[in-house]
Protein backbone atom coordinates (compact mmCIF):
# COMPACT_ATOMS: atom_id res chain seq x y z
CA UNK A 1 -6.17 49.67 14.50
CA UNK A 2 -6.23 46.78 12.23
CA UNK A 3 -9.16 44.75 12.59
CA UNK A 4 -9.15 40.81 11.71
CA UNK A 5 -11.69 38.37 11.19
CA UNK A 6 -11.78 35.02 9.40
CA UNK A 7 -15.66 33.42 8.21
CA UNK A 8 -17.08 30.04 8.87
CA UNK A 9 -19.90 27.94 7.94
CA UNK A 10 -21.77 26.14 10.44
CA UNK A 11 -23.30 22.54 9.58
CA UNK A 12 -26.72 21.87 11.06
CA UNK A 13 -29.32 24.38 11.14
CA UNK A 14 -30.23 25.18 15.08
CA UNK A 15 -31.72 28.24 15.74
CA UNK A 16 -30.15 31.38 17.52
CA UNK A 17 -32.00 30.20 21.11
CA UNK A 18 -30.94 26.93 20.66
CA UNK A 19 -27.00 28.08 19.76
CA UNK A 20 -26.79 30.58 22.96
CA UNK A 21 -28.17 27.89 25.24
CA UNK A 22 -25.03 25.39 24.00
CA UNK A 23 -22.54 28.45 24.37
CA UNK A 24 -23.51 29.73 27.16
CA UNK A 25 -21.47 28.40 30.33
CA UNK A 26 -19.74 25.56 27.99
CA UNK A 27 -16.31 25.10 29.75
CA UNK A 28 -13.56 22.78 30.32
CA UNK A 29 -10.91 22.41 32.12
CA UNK A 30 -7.00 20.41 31.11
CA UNK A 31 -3.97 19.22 33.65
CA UNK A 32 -0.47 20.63 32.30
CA UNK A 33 2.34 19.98 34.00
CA UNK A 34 5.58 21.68 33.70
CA UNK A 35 8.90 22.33 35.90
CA UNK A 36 7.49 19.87 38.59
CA UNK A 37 4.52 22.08 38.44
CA UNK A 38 1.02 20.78 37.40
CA UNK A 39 -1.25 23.66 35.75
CA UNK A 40 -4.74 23.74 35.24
CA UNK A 41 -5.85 26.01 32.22
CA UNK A 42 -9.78 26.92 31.74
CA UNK A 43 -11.45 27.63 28.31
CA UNK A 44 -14.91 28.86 28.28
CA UNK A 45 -17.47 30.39 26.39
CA UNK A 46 -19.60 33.57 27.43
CA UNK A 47 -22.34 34.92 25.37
CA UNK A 48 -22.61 38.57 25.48
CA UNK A 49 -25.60 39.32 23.11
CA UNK A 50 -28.07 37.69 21.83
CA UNK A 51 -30.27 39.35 18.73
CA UNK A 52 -32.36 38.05 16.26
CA UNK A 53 -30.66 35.82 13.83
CA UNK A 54 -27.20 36.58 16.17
CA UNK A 55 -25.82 35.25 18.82
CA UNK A 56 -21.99 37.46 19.92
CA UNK A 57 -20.07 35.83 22.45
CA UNK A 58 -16.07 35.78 23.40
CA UNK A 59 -14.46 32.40 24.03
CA UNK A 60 -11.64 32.83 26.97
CA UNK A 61 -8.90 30.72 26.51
CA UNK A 62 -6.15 30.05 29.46
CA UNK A 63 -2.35 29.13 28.32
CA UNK A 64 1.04 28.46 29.62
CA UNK A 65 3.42 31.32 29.34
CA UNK A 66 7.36 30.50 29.47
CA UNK A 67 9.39 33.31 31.76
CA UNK A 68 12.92 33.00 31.42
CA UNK A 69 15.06 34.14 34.79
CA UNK A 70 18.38 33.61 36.49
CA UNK A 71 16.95 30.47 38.09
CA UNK A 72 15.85 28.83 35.08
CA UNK A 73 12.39 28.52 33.29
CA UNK A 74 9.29 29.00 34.98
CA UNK A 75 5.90 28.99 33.79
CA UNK A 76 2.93 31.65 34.79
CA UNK A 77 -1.06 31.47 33.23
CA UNK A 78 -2.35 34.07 30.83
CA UNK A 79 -5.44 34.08 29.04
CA UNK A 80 -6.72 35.43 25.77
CA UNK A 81 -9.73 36.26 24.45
CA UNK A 82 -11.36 35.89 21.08
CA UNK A 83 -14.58 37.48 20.38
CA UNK A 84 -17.41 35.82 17.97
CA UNK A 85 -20.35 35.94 16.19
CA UNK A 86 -22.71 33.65 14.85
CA UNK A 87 -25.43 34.50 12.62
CA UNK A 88 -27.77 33.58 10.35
CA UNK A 89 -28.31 33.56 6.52
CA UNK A 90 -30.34 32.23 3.52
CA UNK A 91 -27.51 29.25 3.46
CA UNK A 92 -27.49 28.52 7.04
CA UNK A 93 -25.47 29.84 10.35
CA UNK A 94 -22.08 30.99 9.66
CA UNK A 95 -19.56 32.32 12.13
CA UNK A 96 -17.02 35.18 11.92
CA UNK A 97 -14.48 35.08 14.44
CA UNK A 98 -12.50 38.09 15.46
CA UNK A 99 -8.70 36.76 15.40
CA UNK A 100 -5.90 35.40 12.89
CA UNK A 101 -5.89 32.82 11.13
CA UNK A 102 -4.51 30.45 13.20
CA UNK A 103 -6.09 31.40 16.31
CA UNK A 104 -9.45 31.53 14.53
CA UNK A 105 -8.78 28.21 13.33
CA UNK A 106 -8.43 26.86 17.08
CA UNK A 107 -11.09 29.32 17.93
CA UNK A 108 -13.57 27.35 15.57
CA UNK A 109 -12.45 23.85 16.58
CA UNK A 110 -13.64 25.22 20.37
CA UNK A 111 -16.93 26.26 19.66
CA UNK A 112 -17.63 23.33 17.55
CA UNK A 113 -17.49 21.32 20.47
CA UNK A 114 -18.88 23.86 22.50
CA UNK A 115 -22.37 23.43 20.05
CA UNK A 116 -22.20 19.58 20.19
CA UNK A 117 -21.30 19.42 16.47
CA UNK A 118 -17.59 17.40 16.96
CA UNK A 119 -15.27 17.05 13.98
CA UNK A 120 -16.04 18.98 10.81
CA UNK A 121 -19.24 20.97 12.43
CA UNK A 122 -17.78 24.08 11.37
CA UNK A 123 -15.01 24.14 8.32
CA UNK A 124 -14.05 27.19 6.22
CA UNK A 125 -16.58 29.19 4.20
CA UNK A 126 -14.47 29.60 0.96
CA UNK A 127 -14.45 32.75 -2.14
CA UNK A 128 -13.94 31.01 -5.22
CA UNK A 129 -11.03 32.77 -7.70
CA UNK A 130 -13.62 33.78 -10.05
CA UNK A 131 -15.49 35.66 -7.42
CA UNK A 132 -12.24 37.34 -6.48
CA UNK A 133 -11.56 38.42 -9.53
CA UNK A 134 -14.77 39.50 -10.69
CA UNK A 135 -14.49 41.69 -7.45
CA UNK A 136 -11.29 43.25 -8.72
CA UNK A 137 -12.01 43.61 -12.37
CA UNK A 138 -15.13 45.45 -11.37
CA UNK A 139 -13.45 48.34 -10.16
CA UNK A 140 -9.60 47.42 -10.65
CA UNK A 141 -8.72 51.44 -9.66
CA UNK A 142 -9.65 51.24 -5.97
CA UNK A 143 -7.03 47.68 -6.20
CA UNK A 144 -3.65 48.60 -4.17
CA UNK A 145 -2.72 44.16 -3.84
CA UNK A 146 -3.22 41.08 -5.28
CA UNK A 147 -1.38 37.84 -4.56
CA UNK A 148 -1.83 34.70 -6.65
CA UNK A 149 -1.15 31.04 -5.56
CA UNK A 150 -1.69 27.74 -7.31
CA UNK A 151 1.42 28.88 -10.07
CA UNK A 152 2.29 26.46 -12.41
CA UNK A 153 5.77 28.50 -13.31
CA UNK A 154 8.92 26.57 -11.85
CA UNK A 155 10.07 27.06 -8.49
CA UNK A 156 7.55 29.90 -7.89
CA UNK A 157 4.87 29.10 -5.29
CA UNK A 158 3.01 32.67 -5.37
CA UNK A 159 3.31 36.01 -7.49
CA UNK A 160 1.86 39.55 -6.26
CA UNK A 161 1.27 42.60 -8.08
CA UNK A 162 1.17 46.26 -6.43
CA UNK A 163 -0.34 49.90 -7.64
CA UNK A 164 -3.38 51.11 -9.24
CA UNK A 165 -5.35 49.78 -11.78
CA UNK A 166 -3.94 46.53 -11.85
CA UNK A 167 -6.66 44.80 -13.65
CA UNK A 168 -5.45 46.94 -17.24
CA UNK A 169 -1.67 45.47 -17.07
CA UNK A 170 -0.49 43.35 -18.95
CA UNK A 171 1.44 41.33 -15.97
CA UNK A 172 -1.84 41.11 -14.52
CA UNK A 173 -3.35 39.16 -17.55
CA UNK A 174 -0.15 37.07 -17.64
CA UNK A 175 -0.26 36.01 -14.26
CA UNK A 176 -3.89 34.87 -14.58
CA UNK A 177 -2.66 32.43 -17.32
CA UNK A 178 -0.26 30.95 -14.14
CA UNK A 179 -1.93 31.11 -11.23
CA UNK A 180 -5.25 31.57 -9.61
CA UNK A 181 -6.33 34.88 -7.09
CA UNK A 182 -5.52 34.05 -3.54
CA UNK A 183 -5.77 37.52 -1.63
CA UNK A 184 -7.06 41.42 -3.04
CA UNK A 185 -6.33 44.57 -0.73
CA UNK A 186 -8.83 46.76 -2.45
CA UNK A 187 -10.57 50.47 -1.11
CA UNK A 188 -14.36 50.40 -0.96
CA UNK A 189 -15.14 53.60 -1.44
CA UNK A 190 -19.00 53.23 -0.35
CA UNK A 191 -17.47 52.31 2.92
CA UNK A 192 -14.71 54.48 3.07
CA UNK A 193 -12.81 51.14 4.23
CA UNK A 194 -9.49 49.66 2.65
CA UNK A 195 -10.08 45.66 3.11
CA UNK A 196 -7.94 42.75 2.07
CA UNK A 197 -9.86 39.37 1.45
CA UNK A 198 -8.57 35.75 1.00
CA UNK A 199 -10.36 32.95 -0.70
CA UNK A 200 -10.23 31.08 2.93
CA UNK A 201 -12.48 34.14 4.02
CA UNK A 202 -9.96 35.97 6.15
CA UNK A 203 -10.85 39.55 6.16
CA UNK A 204 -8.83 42.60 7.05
CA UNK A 205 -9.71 46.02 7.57
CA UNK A 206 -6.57 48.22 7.53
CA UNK A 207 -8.70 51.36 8.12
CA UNK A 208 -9.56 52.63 11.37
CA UNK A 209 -13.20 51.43 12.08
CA UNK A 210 -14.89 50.53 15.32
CA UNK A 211 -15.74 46.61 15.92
CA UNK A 212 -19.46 46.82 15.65
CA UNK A 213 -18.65 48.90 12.12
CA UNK A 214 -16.57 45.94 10.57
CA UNK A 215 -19.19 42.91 11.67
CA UNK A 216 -21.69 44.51 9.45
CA UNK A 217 -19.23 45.14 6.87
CA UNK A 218 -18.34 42.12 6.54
CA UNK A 219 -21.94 40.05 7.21
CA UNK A 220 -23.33 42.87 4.19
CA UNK A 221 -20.24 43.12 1.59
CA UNK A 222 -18.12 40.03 1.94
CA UNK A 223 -20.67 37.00 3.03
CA UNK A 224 -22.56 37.41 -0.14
CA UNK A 225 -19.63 36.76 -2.10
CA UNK A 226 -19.11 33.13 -0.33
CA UNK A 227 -19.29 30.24 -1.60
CA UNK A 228 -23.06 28.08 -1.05
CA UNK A 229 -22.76 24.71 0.70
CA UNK A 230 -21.47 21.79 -1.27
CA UNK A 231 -19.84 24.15 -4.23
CA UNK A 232 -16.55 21.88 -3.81
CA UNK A 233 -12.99 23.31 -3.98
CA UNK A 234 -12.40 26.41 -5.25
C-alpha cells in the first residue's frame, strides 16, 4: 500500500504537554443544509499517543456525501479520518500529516486552530532545488523520476525525465539550464524503500512498509533535508 504524508512547520515553540492538552477534545461543530434538510457535521481531534518530543493524534472530519436515486438527490454523513504527528526538532515542532496534498492542506488549517495558533500557525516546511538535487546527484543510479517546474522554455510548464542514472544524461543537464527540481522518485537502498519527494515536502512511499516504519523514515531521512525557518522561497 502506498503510504502518503506531507511535512509542516509549526510557529511557536509549546512543548509536547502543552500541544496534547490543546488537541485533545478540540471540536466543533457546522449547520449545512441541503434538500430541505439541515446537517450538522462534527470535526474533532483525538490524541492517541503521547511520547517524548511527540504527540500522534487523528483528526475526524464529518462531510456531506451526494447519493443519486430515482427520487432525486439526497444527502447522507460520512466521515474521514486523517492521522498526525507532531514532533519536535532542533528548529522547532513540525507536523507530518498522513494524507494528500489537499486534504493535508485542510488537515493543517484544522489543527492550527485546534492549537490556538489562527492564520499562518502552521505553513509548509519547504526542500529547496539545490537540496533536491544534491540528493539525486549523490547517488543518481537508485533515481527512477524527476519532474522539473519553474521552465522558462515556451508553452512548457514542467519537463520529467525517466530511467536510471539520470543525473549522467545529457537531457538531464539541459533541463537544469530550464527549470528547477520539483519532485525525485528515488530507491533508498539503506531502507529498502522507493520514495518520491516534492520541494512542498510531500512524501511518498511506493513500497510496502507499515505506518509506524514510514514516520521514522521520514522524521530521520527527509526532515533533515528541510529547509530552517526564515530561509525564504525556494
Amino acid at each position: 500500500m502506498v503510504l502518503v504524508g506531507k511535512i509542516f512547520r509549526v510557529e511557536g515553540d509549546m512543548a509536547p504537554e502543552l500541544a496534547a492538552e490543546k488537541l485533545r477534545g478540540w471540536r466543533v461543530e457546522r449547520s449545512v443544509a441541503h434538500g430541505g434538510e439541515e446537517f450538522t457535521l462534527r470535526t474533532q481531534v483525538d490524541v492517541k499517543t503521547v511520547r517524548e518530543a511527540e504527540v500522534w493524534g487523528e483528526l475526524y472530519e464529518e462531510y456531506l456525501v451526494p447519493l443519486f436515486g430515482r427520487e432525486g438527490v439526497r444527502y447522507e454523513v460520512s466521515a474521514r479520518v486523517i492521522p498526525f504527528i507532531m514532533f519536535w526538532t532542533d528548529s522547532g515542532p513540525m507536523l507530518l500529516i498522513l494524507a494528500k496534498r489537499p486534504k493535508a492542506n485542510a488537515a493543517a488549517s484544522l489543527l492550527s486552530n485546534a492549537l490556538l495558533l489562527g492564520s499562518g500557525g502552521i505553513v509548509e516546511a519547504k526542500i529547496s532545488h539545490e537540496t533536491l538535487r544534491e540528493l539525486h546527484e549523490s547517488n543518481p543510479e537508485a533515481a527512477k523520476v524527476v519532474y522539473f517546474d519553474q521552465v522558462d522554455l515556451p508553452n512548457i510548464r514542467k519537463l520529467s525525465l525517466f530511467g536510471e542514472a539520470l543525473a549522467d544524461t545529457n537531457l538531464y543537464q539541459e533541463y537544469l539550464k530550464h527549470g528547477k527540481i520539483w519532485y525525485v522518485v528515488f530507491e533508498d537502498r539503506e531502507w529498502g524503500l522507493t520514495v518520491g519527494v516534492t520541494r512542498n515536502c510531500v512524501v511518498t512511499v511506493f513500497t510496502a512498509t507499515e505506518v509506524e516504519n514510514f514516520v521514522r523514515y521520514v522524521m530521520e531521512r527527509i526532515v533533515p533535508l528541510v529547509e530552517p525557518r526564515g530561509s525564504g522561497e525556494t
